[in-house]
PDB file of N, CA and C in Angstrom:
ATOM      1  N   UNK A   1       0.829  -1.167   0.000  1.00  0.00           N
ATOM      2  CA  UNK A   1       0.000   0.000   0.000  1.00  0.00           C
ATOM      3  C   UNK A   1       0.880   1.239   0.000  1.00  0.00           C
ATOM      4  N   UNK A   2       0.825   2.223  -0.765  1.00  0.00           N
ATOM      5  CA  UNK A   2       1.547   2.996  -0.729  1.00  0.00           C
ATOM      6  C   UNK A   2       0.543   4.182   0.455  1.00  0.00           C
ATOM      7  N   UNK A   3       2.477   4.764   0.700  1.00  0.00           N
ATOM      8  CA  UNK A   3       1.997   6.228   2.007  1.00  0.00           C
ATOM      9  C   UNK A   3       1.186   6.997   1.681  1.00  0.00           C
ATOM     10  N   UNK A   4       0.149   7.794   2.458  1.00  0.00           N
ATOM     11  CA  UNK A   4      -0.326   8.453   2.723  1.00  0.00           C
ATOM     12  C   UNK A   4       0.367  10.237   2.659  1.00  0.00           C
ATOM     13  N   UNK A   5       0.717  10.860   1.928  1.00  0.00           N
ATOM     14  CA  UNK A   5       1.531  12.068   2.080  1.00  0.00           C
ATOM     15  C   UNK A   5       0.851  12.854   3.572  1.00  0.00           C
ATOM     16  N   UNK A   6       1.826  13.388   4.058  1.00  0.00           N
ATOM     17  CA  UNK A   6       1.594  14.095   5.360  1.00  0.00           C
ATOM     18  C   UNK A   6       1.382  15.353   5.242  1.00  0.00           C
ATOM     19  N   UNK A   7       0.233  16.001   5.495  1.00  0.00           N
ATOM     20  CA  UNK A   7      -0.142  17.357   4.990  1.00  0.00           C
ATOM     21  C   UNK A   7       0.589  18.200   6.623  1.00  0.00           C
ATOM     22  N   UNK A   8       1.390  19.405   5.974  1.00  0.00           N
ATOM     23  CA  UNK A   8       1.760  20.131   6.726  1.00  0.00           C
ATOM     24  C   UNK A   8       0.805  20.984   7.382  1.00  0.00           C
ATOM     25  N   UNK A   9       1.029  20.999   8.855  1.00  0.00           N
ATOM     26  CA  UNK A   9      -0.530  22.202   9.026  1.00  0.00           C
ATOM     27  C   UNK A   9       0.401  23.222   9.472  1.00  0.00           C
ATOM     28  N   UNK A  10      -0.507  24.328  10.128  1.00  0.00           N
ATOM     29  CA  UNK A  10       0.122  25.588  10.033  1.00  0.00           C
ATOM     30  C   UNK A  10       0.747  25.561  11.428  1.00  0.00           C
ATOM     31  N   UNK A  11       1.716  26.208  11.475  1.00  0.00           N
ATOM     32  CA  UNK A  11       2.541  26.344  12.786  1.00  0.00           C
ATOM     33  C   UNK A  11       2.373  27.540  13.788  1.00  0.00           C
ATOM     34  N   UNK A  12       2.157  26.889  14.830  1.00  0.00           N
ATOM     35  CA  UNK A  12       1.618  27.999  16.201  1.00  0.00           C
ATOM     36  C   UNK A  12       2.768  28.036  17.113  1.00  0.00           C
ATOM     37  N   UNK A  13       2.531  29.333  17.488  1.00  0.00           N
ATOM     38  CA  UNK A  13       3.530  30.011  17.747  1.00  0.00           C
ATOM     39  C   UNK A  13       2.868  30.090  19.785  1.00  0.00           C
ATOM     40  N   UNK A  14       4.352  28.819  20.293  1.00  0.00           N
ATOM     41  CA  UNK A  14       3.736  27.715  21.453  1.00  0.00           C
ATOM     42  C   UNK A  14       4.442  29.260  22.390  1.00  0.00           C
ATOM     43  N   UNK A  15       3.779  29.901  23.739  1.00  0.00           N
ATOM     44  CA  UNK A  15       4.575  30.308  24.564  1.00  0.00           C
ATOM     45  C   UNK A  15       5.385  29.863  25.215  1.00  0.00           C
ATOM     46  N   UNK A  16       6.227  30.774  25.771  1.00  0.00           N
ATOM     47  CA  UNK A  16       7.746  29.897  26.518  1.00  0.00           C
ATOM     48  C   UNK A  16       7.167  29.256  28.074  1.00  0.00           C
ATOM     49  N   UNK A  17       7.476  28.249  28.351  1.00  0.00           N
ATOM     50  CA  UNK A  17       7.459  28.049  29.553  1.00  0.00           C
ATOM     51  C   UNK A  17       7.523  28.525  30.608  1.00  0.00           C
ATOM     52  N   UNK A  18       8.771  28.951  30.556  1.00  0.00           N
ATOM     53  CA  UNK A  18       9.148  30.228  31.791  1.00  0.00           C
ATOM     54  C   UNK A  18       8.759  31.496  32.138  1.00  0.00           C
ATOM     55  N   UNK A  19       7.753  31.863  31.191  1.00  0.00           N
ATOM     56  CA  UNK A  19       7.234  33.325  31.145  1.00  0.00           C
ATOM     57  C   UNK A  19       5.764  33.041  32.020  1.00  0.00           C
ATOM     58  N   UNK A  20       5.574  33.946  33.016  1.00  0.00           N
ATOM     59  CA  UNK A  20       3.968  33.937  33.358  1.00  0.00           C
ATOM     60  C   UNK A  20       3.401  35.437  32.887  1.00  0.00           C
ATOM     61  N   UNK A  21       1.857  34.772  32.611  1.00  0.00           N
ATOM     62  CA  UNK A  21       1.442  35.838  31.933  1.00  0.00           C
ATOM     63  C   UNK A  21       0.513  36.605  32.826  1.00  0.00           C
ATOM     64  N   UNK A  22      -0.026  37.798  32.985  1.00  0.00           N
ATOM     65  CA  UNK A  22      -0.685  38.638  33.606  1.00  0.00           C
ATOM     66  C   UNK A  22      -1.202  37.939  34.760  1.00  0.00           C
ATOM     67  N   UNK A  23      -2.386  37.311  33.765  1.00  0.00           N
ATOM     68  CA  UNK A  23      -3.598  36.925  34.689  1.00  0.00           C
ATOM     69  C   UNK A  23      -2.917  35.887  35.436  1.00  0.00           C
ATOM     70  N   UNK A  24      -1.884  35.433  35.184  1.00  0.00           N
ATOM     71  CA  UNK A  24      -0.968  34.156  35.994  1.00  0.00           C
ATOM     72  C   UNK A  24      -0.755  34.322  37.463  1.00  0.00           C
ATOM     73  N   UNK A  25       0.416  36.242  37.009  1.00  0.00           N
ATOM     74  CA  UNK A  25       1.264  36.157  37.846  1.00  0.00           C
ATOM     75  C   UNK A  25      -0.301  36.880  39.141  1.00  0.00           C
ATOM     76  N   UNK A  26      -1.239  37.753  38.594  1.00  0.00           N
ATOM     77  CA  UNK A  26      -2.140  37.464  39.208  1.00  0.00           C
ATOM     78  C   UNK A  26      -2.605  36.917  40.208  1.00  0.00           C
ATOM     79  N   UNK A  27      -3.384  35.989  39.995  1.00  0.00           N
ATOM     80  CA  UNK A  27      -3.547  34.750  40.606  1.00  0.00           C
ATOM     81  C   UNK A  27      -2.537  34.262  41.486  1.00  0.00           C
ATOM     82  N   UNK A  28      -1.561  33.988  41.291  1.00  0.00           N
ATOM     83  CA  UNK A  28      -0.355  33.160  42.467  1.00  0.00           C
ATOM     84  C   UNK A  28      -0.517  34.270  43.483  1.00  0.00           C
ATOM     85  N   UNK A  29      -0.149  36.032  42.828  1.00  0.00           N
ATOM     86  CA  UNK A  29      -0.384  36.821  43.702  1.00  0.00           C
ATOM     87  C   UNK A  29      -1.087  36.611  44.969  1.00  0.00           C
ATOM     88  N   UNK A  30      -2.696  36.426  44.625  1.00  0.00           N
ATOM     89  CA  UNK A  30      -3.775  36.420  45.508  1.00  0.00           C
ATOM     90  C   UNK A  30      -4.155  35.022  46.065  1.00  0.00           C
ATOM     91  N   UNK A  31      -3.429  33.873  45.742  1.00  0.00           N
ATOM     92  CA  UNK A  31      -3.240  32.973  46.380  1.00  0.00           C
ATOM     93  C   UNK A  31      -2.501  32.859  47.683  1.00  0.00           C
ATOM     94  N   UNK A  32      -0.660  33.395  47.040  1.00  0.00           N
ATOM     95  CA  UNK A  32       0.020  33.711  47.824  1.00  0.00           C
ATOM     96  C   UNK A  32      -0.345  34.985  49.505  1.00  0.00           C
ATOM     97  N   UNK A  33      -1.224  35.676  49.087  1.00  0.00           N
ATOM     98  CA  UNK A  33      -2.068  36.188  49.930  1.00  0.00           C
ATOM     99  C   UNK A  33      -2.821  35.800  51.141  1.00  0.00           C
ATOM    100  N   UNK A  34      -3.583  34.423  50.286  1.00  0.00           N
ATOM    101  CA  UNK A  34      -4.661  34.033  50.788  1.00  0.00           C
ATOM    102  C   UNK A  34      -3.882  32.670  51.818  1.00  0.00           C
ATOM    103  N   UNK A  35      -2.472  32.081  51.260  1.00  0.00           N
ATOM    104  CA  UNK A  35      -2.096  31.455  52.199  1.00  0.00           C
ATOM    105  C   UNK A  35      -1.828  31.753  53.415  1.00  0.00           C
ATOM    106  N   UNK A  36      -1.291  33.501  53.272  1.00  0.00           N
ATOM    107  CA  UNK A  36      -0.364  34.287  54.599  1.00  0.00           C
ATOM    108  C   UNK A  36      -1.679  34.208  55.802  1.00  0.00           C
ATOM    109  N   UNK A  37      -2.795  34.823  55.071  1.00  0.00           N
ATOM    110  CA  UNK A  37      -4.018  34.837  55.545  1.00  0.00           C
ATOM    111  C   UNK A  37      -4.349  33.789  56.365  1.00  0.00           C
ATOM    112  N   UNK A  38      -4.312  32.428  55.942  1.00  0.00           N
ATOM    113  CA  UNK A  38      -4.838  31.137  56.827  1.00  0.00           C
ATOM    114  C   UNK A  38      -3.405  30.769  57.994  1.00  0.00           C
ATOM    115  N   UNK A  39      -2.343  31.305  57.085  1.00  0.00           N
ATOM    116  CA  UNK A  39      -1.511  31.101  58.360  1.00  0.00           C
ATOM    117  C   UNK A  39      -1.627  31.923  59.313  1.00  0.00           C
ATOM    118  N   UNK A  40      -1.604  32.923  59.344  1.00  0.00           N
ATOM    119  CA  UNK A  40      -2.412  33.902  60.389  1.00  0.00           C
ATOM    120  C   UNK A  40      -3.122  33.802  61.403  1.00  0.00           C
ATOM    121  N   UNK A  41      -4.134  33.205  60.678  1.00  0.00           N
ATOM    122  CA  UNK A  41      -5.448  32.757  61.597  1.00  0.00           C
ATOM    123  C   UNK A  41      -5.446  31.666  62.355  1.00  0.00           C
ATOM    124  N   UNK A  42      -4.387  30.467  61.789  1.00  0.00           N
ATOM    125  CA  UNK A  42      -4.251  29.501  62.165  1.00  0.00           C
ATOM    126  C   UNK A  42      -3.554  29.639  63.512  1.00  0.00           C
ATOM    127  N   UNK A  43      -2.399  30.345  63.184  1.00  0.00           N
ATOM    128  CA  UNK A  43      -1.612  30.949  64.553  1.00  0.00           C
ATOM    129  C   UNK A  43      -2.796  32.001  65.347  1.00  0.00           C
ATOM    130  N   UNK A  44      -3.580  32.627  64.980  1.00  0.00           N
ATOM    131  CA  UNK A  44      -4.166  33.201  66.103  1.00  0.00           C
ATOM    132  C   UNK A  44      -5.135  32.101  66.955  1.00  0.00           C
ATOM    133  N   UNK A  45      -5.551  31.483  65.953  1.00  0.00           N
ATOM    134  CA  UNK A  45      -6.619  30.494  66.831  1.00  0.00           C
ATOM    135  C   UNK A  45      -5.542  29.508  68.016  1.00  0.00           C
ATOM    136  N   UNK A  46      -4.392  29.141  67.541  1.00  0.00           N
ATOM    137  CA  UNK A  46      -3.675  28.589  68.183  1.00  0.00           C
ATOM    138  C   UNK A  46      -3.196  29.474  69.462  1.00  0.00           C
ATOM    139  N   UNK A  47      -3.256  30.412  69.464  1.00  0.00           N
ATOM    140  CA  UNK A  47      -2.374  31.579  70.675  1.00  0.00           C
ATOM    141  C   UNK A  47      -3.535  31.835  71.411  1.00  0.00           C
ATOM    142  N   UNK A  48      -4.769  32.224  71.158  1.00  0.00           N
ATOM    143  CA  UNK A  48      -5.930  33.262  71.429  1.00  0.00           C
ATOM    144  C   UNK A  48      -6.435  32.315  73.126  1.00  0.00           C
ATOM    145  N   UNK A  49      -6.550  30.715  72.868  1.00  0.00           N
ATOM    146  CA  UNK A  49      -7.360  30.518  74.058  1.00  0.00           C
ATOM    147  C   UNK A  49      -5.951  30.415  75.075  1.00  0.00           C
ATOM    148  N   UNK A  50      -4.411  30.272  74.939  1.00  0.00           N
ATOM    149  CA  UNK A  50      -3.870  30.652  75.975  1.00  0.00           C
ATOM    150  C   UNK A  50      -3.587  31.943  76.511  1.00  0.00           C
ATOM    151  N   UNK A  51      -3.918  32.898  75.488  1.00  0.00           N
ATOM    152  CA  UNK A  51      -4.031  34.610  76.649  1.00  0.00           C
ATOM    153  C   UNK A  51      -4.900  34.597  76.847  1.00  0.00           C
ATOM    154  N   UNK A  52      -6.217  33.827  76.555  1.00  0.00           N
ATOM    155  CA  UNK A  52      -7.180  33.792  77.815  1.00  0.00           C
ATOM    156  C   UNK A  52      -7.071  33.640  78.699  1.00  0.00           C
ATOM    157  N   UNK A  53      -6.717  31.918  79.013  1.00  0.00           N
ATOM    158  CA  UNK A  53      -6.197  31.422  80.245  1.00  0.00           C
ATOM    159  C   UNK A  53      -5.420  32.167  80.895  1.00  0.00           C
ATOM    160  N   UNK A  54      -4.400  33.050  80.279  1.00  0.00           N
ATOM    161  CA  UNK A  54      -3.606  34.108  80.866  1.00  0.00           C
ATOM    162  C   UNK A  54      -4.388  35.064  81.913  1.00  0.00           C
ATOM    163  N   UNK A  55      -4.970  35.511  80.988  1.00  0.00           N
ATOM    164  CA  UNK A  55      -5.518  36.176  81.442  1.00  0.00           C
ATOM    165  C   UNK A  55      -6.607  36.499  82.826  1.00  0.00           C
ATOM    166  N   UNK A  56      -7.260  34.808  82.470  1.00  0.00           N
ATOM    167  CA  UNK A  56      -8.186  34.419  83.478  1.00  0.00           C
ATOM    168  C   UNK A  56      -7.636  34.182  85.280  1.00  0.00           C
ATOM    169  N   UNK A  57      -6.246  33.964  84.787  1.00  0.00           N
ATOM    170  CA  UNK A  57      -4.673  33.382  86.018  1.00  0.00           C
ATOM    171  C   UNK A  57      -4.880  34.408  86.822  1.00  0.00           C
ATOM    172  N   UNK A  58      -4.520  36.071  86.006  1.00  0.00           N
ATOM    173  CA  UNK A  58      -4.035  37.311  86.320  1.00  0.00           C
ATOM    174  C   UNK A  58      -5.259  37.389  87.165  1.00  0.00           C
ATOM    175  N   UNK A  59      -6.150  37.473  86.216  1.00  0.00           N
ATOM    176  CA  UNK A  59      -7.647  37.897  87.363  1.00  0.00           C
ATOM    177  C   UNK A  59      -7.987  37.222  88.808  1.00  0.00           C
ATOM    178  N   UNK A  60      -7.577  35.651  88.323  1.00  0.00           N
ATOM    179  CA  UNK A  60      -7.909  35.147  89.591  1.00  0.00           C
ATOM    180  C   UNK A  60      -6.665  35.925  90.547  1.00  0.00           C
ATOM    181  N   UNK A  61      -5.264  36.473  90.198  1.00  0.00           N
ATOM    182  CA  UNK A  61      -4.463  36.210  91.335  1.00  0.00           C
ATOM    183  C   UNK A  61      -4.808  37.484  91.816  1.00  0.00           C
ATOM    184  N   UNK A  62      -5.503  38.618  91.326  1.00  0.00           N
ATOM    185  CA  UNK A  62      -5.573  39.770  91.651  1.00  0.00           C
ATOM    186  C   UNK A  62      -6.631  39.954  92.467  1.00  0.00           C
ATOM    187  N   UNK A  63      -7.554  39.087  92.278  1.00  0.00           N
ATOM    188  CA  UNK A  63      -9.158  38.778  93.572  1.00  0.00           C
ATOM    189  C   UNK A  63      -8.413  38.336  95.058  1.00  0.00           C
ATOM    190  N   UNK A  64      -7.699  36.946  94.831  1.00  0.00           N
ATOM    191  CA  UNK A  64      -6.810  36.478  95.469  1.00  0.00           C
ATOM    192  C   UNK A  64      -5.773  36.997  96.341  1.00  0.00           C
ATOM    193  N   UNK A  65      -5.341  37.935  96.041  1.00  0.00           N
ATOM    194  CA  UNK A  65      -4.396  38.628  96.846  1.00  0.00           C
ATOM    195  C   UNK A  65      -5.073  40.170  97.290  1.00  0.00           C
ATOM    196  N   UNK A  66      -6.391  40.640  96.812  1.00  0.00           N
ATOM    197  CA  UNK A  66      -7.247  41.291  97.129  1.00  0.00           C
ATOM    198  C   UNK A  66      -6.801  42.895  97.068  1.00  0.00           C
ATOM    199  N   UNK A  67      -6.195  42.620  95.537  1.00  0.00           N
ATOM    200  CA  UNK A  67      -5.535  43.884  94.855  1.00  0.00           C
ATOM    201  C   UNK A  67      -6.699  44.335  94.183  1.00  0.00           C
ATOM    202  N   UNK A  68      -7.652  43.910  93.831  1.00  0.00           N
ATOM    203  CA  UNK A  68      -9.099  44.542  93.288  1.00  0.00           C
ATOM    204  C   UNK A  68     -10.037  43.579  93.709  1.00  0.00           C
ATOM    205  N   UNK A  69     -11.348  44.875  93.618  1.00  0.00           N
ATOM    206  CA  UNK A  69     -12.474  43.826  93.753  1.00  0.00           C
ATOM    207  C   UNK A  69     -12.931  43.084  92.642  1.00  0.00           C
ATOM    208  N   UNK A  70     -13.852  42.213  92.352  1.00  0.00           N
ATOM    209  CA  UNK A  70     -14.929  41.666  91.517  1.00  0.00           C
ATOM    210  C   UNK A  70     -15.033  42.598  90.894  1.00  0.00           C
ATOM    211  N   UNK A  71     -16.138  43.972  91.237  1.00  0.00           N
ATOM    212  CA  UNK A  71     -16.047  45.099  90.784  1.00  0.00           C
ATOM    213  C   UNK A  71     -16.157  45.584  89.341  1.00  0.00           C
ATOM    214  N   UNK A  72     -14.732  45.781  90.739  1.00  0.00           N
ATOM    215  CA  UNK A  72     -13.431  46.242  89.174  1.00  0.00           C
ATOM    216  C   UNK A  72     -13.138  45.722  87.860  1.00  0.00           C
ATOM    217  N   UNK A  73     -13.096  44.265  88.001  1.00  0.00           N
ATOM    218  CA  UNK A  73     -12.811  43.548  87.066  1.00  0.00           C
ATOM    219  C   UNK A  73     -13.804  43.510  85.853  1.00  0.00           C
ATOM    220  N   UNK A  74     -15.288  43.282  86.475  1.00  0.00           N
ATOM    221  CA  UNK A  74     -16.169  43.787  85.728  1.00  0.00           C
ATOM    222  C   UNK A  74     -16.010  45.119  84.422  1.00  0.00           C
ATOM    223  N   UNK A  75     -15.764  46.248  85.578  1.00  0.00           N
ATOM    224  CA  UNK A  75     -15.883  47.354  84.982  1.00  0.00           C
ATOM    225  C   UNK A  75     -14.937  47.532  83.858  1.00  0.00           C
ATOM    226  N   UNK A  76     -13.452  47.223  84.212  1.00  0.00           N
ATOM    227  CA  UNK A  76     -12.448  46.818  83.213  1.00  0.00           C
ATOM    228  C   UNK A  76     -13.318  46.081  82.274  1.00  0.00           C
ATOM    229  N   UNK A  77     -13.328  45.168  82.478  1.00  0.00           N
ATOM    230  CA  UNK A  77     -14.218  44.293  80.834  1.00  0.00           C
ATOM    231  C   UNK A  77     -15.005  45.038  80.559  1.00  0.00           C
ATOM    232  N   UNK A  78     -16.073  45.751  80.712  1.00  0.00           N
ATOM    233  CA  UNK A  78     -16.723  46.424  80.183  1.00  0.00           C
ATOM    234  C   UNK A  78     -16.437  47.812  79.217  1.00  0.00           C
ATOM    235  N   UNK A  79     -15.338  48.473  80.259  1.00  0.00           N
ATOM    236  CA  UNK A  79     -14.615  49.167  79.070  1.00  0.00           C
ATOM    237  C   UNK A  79     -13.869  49.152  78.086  1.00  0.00           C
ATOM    238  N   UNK A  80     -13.141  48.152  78.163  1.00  0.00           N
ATOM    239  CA  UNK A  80     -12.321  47.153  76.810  1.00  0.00           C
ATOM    240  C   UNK A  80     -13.433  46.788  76.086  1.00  0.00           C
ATOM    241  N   UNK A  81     -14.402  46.362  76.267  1.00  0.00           N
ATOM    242  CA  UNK A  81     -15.934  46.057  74.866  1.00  0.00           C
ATOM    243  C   UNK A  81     -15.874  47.599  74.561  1.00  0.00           C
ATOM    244  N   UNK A  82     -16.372  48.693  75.187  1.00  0.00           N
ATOM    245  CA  UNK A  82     -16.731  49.876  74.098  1.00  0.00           C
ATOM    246  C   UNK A  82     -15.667  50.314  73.943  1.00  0.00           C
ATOM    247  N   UNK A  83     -14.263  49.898  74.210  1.00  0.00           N
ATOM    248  CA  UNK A  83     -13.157  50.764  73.436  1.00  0.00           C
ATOM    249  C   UNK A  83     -13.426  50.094  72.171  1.00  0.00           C
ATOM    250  N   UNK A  84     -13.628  48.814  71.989  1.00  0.00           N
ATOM    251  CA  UNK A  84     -13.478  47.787  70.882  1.00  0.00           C
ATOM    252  C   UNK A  84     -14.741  48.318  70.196  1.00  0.00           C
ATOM    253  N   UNK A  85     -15.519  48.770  70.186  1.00  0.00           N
ATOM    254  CA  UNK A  85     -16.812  49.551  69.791  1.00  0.00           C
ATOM    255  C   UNK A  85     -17.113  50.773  68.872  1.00  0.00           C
TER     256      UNK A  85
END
């Protein structure tokens, strides 16, 4: 059986590998973002309930040694919410 001739098709013009393009570098951008972001959070969720506990220590030792009242402590929390406000 004779060959089949091989029809040439037209040649495309392939981008380089190594080049990123806009919408590329883009994207990694706001990925790269979005990772810093979860690490972040990840470390805050990880830190946040021991300065509680910290915190909760301080309070008890300060009732405890009867450097403030109940009170007080109250009132403090209450003004740390409307500073945060």
């Amino acid at each position: 059986m004779p060959f089949k001739k091989k029809t040439s098709k037209p040649m495309r013009r392939r981008r380089p590998r190594g080049r990123v393009t806009k919408a590329a570098a883009k994207n990694t951008t706001e990925s790269g973002l979005n990772l810093r972001v979860d690490e972040l959070t990840e470390r805050i969720d990880i830190v946040l309930p021991e300065v509680t506990a910290r915190v909760a220590a301080l309070e008890h030792l300060l009732l405890e040694l009867k450097l403030c009242r109940h009170d007080d402590l109250r009132r403090a929390r209450q003004f740390v919410r409307e500073q945060e406000a």
